[in-house]
Protein backbone atom coordinates (compact mmCIF):
# COMPACT_ATOMS: atom_id res chain seq x y z
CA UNK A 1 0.00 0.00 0.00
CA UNK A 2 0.94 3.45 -1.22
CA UNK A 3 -0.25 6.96 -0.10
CA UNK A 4 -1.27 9.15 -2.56
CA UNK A 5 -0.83 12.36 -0.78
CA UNK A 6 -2.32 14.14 2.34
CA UNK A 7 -2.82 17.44 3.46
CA UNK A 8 -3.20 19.04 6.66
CA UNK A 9 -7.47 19.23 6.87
CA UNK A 10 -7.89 21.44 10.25
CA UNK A 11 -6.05 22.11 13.97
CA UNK A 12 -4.11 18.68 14.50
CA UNK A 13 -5.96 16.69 11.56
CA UNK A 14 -4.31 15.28 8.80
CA UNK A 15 -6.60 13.96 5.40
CA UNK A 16 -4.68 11.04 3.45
CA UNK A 17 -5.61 9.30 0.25
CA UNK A 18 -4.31 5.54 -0.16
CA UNK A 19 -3.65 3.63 -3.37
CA UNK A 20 -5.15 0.53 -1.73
CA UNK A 21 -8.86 2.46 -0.95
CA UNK A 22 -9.35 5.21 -3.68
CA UNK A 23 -12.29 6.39 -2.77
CA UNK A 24 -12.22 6.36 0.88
CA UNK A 25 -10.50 9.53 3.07
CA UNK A 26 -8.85 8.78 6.29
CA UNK A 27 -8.27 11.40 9.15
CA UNK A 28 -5.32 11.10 11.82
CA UNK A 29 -5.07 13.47 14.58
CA UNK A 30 -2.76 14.01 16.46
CA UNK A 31 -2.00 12.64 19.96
CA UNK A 32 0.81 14.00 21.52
CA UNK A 33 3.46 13.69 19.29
CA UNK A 34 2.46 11.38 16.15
CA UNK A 35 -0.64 11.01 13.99
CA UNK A 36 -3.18 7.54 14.90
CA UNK A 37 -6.83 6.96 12.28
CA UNK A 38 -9.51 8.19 13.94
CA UNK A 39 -11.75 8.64 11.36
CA UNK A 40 -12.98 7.93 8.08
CA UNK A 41 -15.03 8.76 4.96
CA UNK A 42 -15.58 4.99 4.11
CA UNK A 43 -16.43 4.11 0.48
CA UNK A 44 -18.52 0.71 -0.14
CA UNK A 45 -16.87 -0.12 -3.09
CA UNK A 46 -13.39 -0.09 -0.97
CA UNK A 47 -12.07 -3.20 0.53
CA UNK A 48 -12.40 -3.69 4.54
CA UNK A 49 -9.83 -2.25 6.78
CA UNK A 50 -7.95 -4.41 8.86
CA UNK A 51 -5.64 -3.79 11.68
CA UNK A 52 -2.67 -4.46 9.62
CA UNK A 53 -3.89 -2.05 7.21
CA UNK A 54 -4.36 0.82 9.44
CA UNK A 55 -0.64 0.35 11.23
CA UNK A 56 0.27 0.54 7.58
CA UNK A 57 -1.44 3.78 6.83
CA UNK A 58 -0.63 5.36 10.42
CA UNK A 59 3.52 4.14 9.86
CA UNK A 60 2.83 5.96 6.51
CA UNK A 61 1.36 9.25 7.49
CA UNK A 62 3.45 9.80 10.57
CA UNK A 63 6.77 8.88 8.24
CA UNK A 64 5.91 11.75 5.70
CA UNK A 65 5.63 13.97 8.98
CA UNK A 66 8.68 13.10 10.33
CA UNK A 67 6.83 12.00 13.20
CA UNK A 68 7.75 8.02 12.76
CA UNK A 69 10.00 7.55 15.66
CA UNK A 70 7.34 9.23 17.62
CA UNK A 71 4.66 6.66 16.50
CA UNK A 72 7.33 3.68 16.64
CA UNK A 73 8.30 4.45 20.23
CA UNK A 74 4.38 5.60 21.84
CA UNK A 75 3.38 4.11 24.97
CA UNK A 76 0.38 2.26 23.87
CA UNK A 77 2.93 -0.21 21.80
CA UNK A 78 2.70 -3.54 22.83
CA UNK A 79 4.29 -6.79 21.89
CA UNK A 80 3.21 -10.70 22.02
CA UNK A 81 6.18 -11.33 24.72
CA UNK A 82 4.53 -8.77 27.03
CA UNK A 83 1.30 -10.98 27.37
CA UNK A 84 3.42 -13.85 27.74
């Protein structure tokens, strides 16, 4: 998956296109100091977005904002092992 290009939509929203939903708009906003989906203008004729999708398009948006170490390194991050 591929963004097409984003643009900054209102105070600490971002609006990004993706090759892999073209008719569908996703918002991030920010929290703290990266970008996370919160919202979406969902097309039908789009496939269904899944979890591994939407770290996809968040790793994305937050990379093209310089923000990815940010979003690589926020609290909420979890791994298997720490269930375990």
């Amino acid at each position: 998956m591929e963004m097409i290009r984003w643009s900054f939509d209102r105070r600490k929203v971002v609006r990004a296109y993706f090759d892999k939903f073209p008719d569908s708009t996703f918002y991030f906003r920010r929290i703290r100091s990266y970008y996370f989906l919160y919202s979406s203008d969902w097309s039908h004729g789009d496939p269904v977005l899944d979890k591994e999708d939407q770290e996809k398009m968040q790793v994305l948006v937050n990379e093209a904002l310089g923000r990815k170490n940010a979003y690589k390194n926020r609290k909420s991050r979890y791994t298997e092992e720490s269930y375990h």
